[in-house]
N, C-alpha and C. Protein backbone atom coordinates (compact mmCIF):
# COMPACT_ATOMS: atom_id res chain seq x y z
N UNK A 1 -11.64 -29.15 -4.05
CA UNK A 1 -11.17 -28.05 -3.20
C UNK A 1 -9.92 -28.46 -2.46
N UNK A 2 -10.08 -29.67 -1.97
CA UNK A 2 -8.48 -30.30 -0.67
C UNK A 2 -7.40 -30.48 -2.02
N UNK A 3 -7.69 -30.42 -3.34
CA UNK A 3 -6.81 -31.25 -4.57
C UNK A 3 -5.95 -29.19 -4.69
N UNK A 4 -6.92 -28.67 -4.83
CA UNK A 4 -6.28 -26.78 -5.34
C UNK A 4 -5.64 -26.54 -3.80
N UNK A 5 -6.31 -27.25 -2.65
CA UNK A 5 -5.43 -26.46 -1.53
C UNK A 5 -3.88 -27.46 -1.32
N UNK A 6 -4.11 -28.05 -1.65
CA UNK A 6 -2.96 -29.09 -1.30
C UNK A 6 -1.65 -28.72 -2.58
N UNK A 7 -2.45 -28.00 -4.15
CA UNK A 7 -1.30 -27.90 -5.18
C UNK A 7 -0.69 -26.47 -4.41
N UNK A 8 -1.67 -25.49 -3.82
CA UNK A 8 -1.19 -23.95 -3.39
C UNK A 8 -0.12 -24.26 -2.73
N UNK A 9 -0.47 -25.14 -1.22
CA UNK A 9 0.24 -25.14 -0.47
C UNK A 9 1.89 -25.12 -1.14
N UNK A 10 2.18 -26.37 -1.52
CA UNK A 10 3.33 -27.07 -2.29
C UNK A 10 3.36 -26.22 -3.15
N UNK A 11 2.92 -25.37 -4.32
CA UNK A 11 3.38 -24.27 -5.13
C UNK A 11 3.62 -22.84 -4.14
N UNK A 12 3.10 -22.72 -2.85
CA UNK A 12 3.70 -21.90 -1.98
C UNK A 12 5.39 -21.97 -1.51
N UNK A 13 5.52 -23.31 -1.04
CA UNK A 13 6.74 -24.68 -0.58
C UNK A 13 8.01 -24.32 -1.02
N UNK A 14 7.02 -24.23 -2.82
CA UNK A 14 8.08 -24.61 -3.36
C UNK A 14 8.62 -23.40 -4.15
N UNK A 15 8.14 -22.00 -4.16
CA UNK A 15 7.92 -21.04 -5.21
C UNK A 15 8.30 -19.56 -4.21
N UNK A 16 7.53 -19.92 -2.64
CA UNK A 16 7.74 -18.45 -1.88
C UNK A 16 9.16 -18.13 -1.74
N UNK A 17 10.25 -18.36 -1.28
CA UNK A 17 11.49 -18.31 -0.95
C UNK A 17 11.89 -17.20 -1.76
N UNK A 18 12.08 -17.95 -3.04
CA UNK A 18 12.60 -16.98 -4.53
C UNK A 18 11.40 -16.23 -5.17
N UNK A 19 10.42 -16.10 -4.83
CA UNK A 19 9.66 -15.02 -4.86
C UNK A 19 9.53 -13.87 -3.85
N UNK A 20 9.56 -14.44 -2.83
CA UNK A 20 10.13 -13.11 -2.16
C UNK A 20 11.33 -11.94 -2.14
N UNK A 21 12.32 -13.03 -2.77
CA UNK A 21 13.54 -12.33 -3.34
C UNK A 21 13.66 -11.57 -4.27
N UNK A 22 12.23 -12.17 -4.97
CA UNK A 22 12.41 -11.27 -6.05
C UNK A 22 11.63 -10.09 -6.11
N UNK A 23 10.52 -10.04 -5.06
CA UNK A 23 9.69 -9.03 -5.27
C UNK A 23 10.17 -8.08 -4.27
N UNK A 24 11.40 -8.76 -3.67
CA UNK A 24 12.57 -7.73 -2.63
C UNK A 24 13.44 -6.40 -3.15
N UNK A 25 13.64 -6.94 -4.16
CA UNK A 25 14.45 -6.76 -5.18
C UNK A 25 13.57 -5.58 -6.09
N UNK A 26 12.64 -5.77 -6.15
CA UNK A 26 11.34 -4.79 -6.85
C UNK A 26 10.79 -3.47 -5.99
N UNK A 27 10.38 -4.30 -4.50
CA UNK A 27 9.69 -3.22 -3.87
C UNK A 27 9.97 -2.51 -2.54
N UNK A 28 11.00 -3.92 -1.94
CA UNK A 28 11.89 -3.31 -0.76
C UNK A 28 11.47 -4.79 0.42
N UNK A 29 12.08 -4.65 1.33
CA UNK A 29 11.71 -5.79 2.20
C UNK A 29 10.46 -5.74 2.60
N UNK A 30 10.09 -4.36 3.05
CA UNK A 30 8.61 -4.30 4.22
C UNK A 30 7.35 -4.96 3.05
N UNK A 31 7.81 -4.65 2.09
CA UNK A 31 6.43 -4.89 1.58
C UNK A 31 6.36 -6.02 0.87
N UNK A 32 7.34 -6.92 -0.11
CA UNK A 32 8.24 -8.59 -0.57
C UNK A 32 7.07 -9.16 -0.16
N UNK A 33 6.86 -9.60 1.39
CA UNK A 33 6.05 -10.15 2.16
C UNK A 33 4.26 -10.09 1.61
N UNK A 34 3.86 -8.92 1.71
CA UNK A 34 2.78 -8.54 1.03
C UNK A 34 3.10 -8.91 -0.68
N UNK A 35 3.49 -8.75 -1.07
CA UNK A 35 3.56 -9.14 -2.53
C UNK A 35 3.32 -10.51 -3.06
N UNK A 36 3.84 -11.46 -2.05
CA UNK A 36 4.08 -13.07 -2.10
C UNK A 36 2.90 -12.75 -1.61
N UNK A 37 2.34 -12.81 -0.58
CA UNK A 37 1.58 -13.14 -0.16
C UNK A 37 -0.39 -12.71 -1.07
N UNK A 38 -0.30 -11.78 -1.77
CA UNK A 38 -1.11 -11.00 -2.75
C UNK A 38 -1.26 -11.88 -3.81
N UNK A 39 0.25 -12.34 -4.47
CA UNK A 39 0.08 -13.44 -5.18
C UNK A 39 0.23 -14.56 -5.16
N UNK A 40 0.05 -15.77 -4.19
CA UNK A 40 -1.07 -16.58 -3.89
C UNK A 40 -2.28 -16.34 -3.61
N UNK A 41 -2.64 -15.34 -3.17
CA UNK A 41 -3.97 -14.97 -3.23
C UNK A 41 -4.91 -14.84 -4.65
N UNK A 42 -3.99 -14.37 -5.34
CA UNK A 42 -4.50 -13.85 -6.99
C UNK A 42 -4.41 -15.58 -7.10
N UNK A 43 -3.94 -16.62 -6.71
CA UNK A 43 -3.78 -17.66 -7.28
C UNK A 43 -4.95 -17.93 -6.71
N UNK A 44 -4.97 -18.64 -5.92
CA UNK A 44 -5.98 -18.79 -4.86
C UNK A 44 -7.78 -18.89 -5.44
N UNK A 45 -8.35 -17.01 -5.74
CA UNK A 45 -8.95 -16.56 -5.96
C UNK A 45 -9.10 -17.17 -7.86
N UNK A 46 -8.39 -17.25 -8.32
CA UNK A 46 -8.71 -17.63 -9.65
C UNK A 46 -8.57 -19.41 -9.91
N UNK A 47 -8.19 -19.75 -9.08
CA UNK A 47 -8.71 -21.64 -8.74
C UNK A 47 -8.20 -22.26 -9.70
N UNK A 48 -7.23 -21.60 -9.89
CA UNK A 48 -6.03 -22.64 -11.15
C UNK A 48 -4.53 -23.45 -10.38
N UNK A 49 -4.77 -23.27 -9.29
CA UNK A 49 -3.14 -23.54 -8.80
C UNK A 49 -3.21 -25.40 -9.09
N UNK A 50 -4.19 -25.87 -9.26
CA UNK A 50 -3.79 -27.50 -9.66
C UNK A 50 -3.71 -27.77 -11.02
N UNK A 51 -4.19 -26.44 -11.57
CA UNK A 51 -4.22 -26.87 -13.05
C UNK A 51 -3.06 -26.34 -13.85
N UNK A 52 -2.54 -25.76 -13.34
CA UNK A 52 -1.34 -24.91 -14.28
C UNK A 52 0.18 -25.74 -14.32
N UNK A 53 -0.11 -25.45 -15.54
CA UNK A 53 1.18 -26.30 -16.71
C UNK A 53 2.79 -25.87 -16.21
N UNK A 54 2.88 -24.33 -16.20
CA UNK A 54 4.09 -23.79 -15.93
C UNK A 54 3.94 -22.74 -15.11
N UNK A 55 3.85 -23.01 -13.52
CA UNK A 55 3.58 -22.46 -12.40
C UNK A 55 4.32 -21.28 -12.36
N UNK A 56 6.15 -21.80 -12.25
CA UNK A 56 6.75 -20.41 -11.96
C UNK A 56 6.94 -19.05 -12.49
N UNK A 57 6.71 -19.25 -14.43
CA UNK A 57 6.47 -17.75 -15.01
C UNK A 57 4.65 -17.10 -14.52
N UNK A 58 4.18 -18.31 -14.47
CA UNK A 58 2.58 -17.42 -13.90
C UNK A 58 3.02 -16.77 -12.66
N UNK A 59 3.61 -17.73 -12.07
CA UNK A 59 3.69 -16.63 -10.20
C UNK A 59 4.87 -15.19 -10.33
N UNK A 60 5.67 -14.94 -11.46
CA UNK A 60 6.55 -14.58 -11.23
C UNK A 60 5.66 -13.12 -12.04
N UNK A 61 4.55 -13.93 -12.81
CA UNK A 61 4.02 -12.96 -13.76
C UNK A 61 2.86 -11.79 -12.77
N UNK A 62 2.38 -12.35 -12.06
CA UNK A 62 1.59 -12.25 -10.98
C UNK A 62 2.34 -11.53 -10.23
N UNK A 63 3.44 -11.77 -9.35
CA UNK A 63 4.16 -10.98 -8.49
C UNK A 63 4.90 -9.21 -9.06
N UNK A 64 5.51 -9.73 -10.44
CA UNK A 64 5.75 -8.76 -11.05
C UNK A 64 4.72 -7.70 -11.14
N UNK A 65 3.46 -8.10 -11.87
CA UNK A 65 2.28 -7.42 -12.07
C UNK A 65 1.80 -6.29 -10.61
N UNK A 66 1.93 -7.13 -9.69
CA UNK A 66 1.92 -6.11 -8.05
C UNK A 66 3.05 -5.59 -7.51
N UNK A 67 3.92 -5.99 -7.99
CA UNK A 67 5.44 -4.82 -7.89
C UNK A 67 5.03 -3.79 -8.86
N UNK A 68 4.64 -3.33 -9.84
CA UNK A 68 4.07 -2.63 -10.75
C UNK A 68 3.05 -1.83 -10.18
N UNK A 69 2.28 -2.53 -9.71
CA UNK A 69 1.08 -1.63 -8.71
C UNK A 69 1.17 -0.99 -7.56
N UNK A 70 2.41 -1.71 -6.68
CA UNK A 70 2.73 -0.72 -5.45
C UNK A 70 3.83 0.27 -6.22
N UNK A 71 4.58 0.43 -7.13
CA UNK A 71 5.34 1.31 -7.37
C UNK A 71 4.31 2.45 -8.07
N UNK A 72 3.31 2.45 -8.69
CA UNK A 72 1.94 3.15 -9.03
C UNK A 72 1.72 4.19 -8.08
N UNK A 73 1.02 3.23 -7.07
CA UNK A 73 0.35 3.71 -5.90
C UNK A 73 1.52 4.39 -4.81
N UNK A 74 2.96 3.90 -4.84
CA UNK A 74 3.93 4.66 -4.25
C UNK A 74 4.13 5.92 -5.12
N UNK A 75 4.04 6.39 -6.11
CA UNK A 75 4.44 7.16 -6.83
C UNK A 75 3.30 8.37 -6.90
N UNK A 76 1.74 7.87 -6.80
CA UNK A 76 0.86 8.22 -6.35
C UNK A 76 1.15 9.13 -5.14
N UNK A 77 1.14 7.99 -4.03
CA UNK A 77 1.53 9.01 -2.57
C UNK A 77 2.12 9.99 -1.96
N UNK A 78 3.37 9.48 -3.23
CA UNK A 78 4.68 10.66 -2.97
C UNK A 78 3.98 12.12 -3.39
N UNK A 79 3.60 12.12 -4.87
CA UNK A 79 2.65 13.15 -5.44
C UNK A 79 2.00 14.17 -4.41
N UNK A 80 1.26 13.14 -4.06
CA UNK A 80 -0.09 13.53 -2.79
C UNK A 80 0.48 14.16 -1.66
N UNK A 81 1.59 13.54 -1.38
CA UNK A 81 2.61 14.19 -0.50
C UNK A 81 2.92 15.32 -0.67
N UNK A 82 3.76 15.79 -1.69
CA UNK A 82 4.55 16.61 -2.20
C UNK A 82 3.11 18.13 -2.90
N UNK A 83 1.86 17.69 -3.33
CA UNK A 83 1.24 18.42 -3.11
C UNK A 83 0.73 18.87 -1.70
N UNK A 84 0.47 18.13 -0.87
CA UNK A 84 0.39 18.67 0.40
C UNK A 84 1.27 19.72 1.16
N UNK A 85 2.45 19.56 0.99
CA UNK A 85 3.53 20.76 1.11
C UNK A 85 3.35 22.11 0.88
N UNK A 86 2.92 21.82 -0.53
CA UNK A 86 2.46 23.17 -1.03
C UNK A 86 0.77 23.77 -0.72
N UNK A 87 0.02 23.12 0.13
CA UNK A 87 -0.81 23.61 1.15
C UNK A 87 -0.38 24.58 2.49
N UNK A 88 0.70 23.98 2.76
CA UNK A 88 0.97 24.64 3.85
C UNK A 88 1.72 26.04 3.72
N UNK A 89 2.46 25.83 2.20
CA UNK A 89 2.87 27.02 2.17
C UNK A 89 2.20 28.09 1.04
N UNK A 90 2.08 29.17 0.64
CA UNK A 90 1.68 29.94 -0.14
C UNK A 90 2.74 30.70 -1.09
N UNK A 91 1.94 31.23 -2.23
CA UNK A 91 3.04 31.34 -3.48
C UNK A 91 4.55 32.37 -2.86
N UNK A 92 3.98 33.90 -2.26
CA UNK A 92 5.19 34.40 -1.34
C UNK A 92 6.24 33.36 -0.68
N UNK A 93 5.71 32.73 -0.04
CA UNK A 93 7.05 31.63 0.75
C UNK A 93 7.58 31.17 0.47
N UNK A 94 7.28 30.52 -1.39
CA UNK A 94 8.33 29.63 -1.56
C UNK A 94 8.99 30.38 -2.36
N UNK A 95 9.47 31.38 -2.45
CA UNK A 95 10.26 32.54 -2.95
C UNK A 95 11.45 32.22 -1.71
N UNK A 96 11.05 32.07 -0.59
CA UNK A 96 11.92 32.03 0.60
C UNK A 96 12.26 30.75 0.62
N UNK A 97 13.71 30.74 0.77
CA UNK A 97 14.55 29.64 0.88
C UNK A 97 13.88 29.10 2.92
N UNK A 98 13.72 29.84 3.35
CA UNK A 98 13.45 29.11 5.03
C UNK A 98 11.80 28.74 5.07
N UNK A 99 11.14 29.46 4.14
CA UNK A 99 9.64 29.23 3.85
C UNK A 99 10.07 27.20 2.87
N UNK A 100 10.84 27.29 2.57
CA UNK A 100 10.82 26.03 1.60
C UNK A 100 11.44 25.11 2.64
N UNK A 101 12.80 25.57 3.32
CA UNK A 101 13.13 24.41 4.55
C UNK A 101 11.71 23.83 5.43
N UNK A 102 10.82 25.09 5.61
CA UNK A 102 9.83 24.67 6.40
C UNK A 102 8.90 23.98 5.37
N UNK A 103 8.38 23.87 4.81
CA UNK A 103 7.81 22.72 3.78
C UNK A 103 7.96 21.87 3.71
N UNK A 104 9.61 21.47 3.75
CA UNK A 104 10.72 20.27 3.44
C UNK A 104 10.20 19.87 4.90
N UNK A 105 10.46 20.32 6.05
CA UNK A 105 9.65 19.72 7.16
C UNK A 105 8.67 19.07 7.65
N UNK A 106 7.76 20.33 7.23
CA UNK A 106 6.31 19.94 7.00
C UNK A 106 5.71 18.66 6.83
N UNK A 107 6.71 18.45 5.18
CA UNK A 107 6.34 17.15 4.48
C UNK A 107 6.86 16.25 4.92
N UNK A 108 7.84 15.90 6.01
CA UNK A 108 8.85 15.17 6.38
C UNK A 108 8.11 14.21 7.66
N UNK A 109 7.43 15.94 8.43
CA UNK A 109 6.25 15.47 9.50
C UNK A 109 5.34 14.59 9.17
N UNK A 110 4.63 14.76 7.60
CA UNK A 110 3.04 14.37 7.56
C UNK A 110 4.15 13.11 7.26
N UNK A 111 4.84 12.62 6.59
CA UNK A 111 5.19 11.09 6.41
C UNK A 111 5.38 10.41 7.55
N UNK A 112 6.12 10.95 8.51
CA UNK A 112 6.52 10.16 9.42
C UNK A 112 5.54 10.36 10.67
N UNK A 113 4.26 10.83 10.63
CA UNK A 113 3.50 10.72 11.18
C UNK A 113 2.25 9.95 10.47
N UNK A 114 2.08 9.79 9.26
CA UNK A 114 1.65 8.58 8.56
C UNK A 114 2.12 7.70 8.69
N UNK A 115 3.25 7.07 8.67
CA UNK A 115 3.96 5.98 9.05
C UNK A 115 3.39 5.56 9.97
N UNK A 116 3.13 6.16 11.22
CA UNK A 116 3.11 5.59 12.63
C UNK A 116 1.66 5.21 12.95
N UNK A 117 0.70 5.03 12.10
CA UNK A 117 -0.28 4.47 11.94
C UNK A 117 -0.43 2.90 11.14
N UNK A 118 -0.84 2.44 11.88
CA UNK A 118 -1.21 0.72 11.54
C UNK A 118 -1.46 0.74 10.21
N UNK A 119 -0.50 -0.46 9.64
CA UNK A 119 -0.75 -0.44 8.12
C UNK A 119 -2.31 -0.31 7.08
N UNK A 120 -3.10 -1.20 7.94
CA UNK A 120 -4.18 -0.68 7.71
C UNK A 120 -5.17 0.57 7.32
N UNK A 121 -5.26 0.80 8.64
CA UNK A 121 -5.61 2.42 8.99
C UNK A 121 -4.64 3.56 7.71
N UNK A 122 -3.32 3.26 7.70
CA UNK A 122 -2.39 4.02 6.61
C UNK A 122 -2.94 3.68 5.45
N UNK A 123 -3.46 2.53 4.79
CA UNK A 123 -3.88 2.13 3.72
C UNK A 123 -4.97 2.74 3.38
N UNK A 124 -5.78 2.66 4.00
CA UNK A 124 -7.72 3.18 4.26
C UNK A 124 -7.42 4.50 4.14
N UNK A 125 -6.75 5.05 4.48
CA UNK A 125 -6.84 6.73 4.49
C UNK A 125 -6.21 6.99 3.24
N UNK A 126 -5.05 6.53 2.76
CA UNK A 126 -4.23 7.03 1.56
C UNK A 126 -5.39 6.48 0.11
N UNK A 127 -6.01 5.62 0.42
CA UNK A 127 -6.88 5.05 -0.93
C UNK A 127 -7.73 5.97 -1.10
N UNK A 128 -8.22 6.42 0.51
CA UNK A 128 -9.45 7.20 0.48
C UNK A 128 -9.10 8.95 -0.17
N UNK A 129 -7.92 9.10 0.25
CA UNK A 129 -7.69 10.54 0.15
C UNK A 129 -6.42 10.87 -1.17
N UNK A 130 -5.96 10.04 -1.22
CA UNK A 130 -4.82 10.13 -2.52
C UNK A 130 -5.70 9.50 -3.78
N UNK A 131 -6.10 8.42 -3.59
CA UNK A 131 -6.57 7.37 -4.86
C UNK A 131 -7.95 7.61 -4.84
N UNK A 132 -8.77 8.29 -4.21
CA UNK A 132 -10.10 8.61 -4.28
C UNK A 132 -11.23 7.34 -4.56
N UNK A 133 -11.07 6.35 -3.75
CA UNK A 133 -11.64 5.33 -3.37
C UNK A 133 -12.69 5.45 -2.65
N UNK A 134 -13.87 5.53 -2.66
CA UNK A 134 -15.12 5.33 -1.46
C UNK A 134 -14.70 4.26 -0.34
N UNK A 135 -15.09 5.06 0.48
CA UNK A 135 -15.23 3.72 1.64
C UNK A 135 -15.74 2.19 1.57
N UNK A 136 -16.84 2.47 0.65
CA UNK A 136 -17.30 1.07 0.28
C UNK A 136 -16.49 0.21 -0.44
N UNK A 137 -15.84 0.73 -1.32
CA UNK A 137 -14.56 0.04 -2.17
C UNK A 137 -13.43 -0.19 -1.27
N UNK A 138 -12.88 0.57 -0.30
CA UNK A 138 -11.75 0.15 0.27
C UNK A 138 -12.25 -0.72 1.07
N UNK A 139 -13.41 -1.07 1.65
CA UNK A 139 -13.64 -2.47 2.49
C UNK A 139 -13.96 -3.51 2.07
N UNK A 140 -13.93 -3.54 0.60
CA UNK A 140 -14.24 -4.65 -0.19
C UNK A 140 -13.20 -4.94 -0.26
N UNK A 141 -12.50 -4.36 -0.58
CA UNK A 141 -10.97 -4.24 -0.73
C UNK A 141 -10.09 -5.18 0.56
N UNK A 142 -10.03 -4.56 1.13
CA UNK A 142 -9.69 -5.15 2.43
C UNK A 142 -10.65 -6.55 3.55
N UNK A 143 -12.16 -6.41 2.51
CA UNK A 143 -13.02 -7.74 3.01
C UNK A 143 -13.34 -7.17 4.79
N UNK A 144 -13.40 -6.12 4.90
CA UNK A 144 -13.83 -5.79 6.04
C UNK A 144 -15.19 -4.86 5.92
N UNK A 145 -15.83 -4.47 6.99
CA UNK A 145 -17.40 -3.79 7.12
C UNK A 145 -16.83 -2.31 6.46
N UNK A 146 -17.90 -1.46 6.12
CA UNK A 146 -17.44 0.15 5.67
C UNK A 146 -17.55 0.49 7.18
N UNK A 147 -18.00 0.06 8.18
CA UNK A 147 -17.76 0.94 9.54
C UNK A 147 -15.81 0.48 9.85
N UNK A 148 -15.87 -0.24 9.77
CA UNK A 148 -14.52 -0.62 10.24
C UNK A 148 -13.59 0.29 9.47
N UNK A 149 -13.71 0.41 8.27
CA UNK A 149 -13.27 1.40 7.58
C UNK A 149 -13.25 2.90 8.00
N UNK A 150 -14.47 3.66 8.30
CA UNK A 150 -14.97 4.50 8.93
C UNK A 150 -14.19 4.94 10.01
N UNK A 151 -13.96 3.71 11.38
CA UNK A 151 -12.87 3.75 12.50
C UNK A 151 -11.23 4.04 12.13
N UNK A 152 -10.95 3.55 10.93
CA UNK A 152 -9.88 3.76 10.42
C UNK A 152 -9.54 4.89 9.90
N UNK A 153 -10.75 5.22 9.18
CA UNK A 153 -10.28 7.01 9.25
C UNK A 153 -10.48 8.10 10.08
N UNK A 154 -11.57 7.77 10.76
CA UNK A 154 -11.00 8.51 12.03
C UNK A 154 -10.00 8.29 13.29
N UNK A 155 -9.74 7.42 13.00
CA UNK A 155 -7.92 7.22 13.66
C UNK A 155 -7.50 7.81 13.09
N UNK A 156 -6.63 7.48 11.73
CA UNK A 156 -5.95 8.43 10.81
C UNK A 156 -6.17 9.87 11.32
N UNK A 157 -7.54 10.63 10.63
CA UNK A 157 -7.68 11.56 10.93
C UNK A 157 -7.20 12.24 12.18
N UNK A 158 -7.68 11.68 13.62
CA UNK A 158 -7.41 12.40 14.64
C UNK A 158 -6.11 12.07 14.96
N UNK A 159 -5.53 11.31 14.66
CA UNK A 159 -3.82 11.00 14.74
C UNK A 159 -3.04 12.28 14.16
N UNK A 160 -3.39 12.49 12.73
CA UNK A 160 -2.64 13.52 12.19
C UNK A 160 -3.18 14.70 12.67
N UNK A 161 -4.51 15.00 13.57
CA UNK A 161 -4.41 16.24 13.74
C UNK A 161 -3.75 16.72 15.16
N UNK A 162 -3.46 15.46 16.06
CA UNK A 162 -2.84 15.51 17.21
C UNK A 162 -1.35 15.87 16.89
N UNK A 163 -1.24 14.85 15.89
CA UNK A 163 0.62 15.74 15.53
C UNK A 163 0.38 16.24 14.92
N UNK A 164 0.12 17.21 14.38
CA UNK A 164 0.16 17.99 13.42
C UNK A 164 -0.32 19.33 14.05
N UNK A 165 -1.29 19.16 15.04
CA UNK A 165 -1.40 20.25 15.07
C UNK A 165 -2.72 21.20 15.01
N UNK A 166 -2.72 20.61 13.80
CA UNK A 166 -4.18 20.89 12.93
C UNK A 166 -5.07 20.83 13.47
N UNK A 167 -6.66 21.87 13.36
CA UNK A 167 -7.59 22.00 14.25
C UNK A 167 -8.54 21.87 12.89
């Protein structure tokens, strides 16, 4: 166990720098961080980091592989997004060019009032409600209790209905 934590470390040392750059380069700064960090974990979790022959195409293969998955799940959201819009408005309105500015709003609101929720809490709700994840899966997921989960969506929840509006 001190022999796999001691190769991570030093394949961390020696590998995070230009992996972050590169998964910068893939997914944007905010998230680079999470990416490196996801894959040492995938390393980690599969208990090869002392044994592997040619470290940097595995990590690069690994990092790539979750730049792939947040662009998924971003592409996902946007969707989820962009159907939500069209909740608020009905088939008459979007005939109307100011019925569609207000949509364009709308949708502008629910993001940037998603945003402003703890990455967490933002995560737990979008798995739960875009990606149709049970609660039990997103806390496995995250290695936390399904109540903790639970608190997270009702944050979420009552967050967006305070801005929003919504009753």
């Amino acid at each position: 166990m001190q022999a796999a934590n001691t190769a991570l470390g030093g394949l961390y040392e020696t590998y995070a720098p230009e992996l972050h750059s590169f998964a910068r380069r893939r997914v944007g700064r905010q998230e680079a961080e999470d990416i490196v960090q996801d894959t040492y974990l995938h390393l980690l979790q599969r208990g090869t980091a002392a044994t592997l022959e040619h470290p940097r195409p595995y990590l690069y293969r690994i990092a790539a592989n979750l730049a792939v998955d947040f662009a998924r799940k971003t592409r996902v959201r946007l969707r989820y997004l962009s159907e939500e819009s069209e909740f608020f408005c009905n088939a008459e309105d979007r005939a109307n060019p100011d019925a569609a500015g207000c949509a364009a709003l709308d949708l502008q609101r629910l993001k940037t009032t998603l945003a402003e929720l703890p990455q967490i809490c933002r995560e737990a709700f979008l798995l739960n409600r875009v990606e149709g994840l049970s609660r039990a899966e997103i806390a496995q997921k995250f290695g936390v209790s399904v109540r903790t989960i639970d608190r997270h969506m009702v944050r979420a929840l009552a967050h967006l209905r305070e801005a929003l509006g919504a009753k």
